[in-house]
Protein backbone atom coordinates (compact mmCIF):
# COMPACT_ATOMS: atom_id res chain seq x y z
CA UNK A 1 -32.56 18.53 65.63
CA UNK A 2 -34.39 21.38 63.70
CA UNK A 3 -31.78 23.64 63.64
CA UNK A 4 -28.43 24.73 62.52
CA UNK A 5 -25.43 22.90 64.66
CA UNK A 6 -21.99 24.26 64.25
CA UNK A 7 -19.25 21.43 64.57
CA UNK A 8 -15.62 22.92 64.64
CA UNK A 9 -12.70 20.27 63.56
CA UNK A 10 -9.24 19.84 63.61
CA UNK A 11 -8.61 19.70 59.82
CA UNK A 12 -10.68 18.15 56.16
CA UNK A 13 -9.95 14.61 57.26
CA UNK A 14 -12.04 15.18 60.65
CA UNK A 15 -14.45 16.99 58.42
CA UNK A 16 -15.18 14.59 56.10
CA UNK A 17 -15.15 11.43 58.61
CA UNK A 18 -17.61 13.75 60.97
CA UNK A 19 -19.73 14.52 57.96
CA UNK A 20 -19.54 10.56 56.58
CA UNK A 21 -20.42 9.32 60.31
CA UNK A 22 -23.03 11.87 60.60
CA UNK A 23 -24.72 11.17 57.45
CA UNK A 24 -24.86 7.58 58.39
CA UNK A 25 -26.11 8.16 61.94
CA UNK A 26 -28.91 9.99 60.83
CA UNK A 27 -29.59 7.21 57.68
CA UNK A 28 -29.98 4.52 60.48
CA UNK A 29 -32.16 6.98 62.29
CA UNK A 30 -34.90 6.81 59.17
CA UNK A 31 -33.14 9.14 56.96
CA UNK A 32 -32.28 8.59 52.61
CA UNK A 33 -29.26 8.92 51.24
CA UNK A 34 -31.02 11.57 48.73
CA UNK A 35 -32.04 13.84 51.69
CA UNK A 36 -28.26 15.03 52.10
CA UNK A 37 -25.98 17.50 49.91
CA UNK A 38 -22.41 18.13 50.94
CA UNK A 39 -21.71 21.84 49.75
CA UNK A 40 -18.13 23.24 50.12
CA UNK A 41 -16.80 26.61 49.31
CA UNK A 42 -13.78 25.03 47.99
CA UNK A 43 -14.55 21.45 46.80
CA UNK A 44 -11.29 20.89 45.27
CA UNK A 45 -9.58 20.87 48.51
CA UNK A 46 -11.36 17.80 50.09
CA UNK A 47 -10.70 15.29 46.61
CA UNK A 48 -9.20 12.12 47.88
CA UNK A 49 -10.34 13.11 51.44
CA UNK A 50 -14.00 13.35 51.81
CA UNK A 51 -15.09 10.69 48.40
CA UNK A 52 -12.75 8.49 50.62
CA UNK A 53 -14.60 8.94 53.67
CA UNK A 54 -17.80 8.37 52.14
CA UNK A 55 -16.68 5.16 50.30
CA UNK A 56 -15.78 3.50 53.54
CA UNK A 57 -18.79 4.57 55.33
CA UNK A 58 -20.59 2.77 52.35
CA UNK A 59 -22.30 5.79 51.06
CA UNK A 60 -23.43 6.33 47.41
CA UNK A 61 -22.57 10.07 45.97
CA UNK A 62 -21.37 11.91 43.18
CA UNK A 63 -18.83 15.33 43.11
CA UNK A 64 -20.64 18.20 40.87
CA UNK A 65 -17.95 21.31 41.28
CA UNK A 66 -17.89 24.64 39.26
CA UNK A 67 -16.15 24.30 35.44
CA UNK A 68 -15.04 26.14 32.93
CA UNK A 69 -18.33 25.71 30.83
CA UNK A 70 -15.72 26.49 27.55
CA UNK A 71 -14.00 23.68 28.18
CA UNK A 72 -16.76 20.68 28.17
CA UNK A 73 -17.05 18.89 24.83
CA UNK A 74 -20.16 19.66 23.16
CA UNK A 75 -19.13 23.64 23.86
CA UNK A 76 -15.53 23.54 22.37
CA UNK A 77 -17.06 21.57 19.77
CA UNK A 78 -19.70 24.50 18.52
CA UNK A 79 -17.12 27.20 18.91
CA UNK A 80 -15.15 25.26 16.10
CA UNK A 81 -18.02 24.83 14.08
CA UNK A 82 -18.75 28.34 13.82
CA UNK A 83 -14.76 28.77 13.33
CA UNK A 84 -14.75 26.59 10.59
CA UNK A 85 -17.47 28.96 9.34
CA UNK A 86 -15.78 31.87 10.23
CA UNK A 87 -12.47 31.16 9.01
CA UNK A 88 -13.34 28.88 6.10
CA UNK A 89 -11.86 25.74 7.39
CA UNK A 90 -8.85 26.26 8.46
CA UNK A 91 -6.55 23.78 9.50
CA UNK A 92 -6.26 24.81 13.35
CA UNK A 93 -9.83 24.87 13.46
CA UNK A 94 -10.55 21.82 12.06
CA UNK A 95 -8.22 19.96 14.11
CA UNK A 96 -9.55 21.64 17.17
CA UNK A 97 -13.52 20.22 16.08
CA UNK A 98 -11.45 17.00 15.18
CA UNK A 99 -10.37 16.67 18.94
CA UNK A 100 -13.93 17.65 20.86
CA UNK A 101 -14.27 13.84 20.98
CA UNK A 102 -17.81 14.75 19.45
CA UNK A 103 -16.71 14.50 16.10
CA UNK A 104 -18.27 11.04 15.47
CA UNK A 105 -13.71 10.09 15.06
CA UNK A 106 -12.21 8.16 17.03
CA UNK A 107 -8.63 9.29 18.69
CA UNK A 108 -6.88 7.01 16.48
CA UNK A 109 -9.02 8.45 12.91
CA UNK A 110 -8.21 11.93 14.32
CA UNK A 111 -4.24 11.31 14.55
CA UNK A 112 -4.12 9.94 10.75
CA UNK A 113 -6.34 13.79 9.38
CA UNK A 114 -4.74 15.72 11.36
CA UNK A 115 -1.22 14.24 10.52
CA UNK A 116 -2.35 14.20 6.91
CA UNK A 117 -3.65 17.55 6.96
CA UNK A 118 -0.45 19.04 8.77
CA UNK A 119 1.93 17.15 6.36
CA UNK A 120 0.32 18.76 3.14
CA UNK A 121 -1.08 22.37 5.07
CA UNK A 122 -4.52 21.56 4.00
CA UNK A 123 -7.60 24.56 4.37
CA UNK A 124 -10.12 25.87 2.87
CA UNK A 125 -11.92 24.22 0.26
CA UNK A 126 -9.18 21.76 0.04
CA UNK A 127 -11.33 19.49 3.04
CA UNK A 128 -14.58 19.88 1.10
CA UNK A 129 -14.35 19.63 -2.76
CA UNK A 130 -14.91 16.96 -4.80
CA UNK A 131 -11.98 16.28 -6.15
CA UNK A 132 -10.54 14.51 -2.82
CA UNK A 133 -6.92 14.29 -1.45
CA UNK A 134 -4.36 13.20 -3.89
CA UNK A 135 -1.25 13.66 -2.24
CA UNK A 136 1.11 11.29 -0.77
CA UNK A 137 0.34 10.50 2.83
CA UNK A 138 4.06 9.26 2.78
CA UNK A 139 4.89 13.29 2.31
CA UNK A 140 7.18 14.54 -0.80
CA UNK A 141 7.90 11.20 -2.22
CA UNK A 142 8.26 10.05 -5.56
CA UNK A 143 7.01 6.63 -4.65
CA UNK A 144 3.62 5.92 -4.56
CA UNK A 145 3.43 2.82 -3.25
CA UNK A 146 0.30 0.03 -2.83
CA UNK A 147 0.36 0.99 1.24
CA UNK A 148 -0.05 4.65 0.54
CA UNK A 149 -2.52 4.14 -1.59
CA UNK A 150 -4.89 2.43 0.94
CA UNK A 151 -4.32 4.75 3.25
CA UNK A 152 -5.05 7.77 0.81
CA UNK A 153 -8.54 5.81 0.19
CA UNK A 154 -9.24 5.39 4.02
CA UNK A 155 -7.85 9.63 4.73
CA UNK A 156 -10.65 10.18 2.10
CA UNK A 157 -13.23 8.52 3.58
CA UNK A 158 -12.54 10.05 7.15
CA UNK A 159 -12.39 12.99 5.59
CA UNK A 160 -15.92 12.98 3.60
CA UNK A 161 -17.21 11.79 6.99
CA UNK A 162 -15.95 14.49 9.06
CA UNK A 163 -16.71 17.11 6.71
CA UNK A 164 -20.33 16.18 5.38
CA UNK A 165 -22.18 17.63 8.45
CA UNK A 166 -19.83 20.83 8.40
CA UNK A 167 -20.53 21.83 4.97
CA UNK A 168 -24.25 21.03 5.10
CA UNK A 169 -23.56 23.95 8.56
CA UNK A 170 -21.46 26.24 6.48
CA UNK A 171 -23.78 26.85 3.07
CA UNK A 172 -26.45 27.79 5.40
CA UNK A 173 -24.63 30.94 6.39
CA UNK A 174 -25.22 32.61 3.06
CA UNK A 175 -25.84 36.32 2.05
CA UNK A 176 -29.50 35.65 2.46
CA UNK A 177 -28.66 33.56 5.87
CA UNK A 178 -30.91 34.98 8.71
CA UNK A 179 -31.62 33.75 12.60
CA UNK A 180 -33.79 31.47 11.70
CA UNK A 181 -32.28 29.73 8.97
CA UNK A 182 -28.99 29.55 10.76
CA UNK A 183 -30.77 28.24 13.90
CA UNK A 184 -32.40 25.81 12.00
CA UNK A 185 -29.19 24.66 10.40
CA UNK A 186 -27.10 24.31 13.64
CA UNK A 187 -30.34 21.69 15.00
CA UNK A 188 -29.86 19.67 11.31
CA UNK A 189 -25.82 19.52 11.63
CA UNK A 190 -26.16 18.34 16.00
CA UNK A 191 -28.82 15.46 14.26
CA UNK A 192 -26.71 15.02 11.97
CA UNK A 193 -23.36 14.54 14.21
CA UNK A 194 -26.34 11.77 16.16
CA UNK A 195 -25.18 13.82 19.29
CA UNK A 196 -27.25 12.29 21.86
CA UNK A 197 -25.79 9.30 21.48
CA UNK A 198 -22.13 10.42 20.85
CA UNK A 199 -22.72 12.39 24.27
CA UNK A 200 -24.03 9.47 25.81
CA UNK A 201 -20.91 7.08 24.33
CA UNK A 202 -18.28 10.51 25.44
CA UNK A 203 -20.32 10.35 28.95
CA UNK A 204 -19.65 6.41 29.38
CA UNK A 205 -15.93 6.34 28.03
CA UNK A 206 -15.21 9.22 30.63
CA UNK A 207 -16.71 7.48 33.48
CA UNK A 208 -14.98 3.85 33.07
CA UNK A 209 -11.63 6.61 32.85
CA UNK A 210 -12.60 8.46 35.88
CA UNK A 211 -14.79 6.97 38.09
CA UNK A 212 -18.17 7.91 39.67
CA UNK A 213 -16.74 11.38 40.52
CA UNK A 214 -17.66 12.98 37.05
CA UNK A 215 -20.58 14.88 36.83
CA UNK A 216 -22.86 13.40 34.59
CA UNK A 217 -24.48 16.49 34.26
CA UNK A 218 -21.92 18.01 31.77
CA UNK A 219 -23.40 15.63 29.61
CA UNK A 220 -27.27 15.90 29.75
């Protein structure tokens, strides 16, 4: 069987139990697993259909389809990074690094900034300077109770931790600031950030949520 074979089916679920029943005739005959790649002008339309096939037939696989590269994590995350450099931290921006999931935050840390940050309109220099947040995360109140005052301490330290990196990223876009420098800055702030193994944690969270069909590859 050296050459090309044309098989014409009903519909995708004949497809994909053909393809699954094939695969496994020809694994019995001496074949691996490895030797075979599924390729499919429109992937999309056989999810649910052909994974399902391949399940019951007992064979191991993965789905790797065509993306948006814009809209996997580690991307969105540098396009806000050089928006907060851009822009000079503005709030949208910052909440938009703040929900990359690469932020070294967890969803729960993000909700309290960002709900913080929204409440009192916070940009600029306001995330960055030494003085800290002082207002009340209970809004425009004139009691400043022992509760809001814990929480102001913890916003401050979410804050320092979210921001260190970024500032480090942002002074090294001075007048002076050339490729080099600025290249060199962007590998400091992803050590920084310890992205390898917040990509490896974002890679592992996302697989337990949706199963062997993500493509581990958008992590790598």
């Amino acid at each position: 069987e050296g050459g090309i074979r044309a098989v014409k089916c009903p519909g995708v679920y004949e497809e994909a139990r053909f393809i699954a029943c094939d695969i496994m005739r020809r694994v019995m005959e001496g074949a691996r697993f490895r030797d075979f790649a599924i390729v499919a002008r429109d992937p999309d339309r056989y999810l649910g259909i052909l994974d399902a096939a391949l399940d019951g037939a007992g064979i191991p696989y993965f789905f790797s389809s065509r993306k948006d590269v814009t809209a996997l994590p580690l991307v969105r995350m540098l396009f806000a990074a050089f928006d907060i450099v851009n822009y000079h931290f503005r709030l949208e921006d910052m909440v938009s690094y703040m929900r990359c999931g690469l932020s070294g935050l967890s969803l729960e840390e993000c909700d309290a900034l960002e709900e913080y940050a929204s409440l009192w309109k916070i940009s600029g220099k306001r995330w960055y300077d030494s003085y800290g947040w002082q207002m009340n995360p209970n809004g425009f109140s004139l009691e400043f109770t022992e509760e809001a005052s814990e929480r102001l301490v913890a916003l401050n330290q979410l804050r320092e931790k979210l921001v260190t990196p970024l500032v480090s990223f942002f002074e090294a876009f001075s007048v002076k600031a050339t490729v080099r420098s600025v290249s060199e800055a962007l590998v400091r702030f992803l050590f920084a950030l310890e992205l390898p193994e917040l990509l490896s944690k974002h890679a592992e969270t996302s697989l337990a949520y949706f199963g062997k069909n993500i493509d581990r590859e958008e992590y790598a």
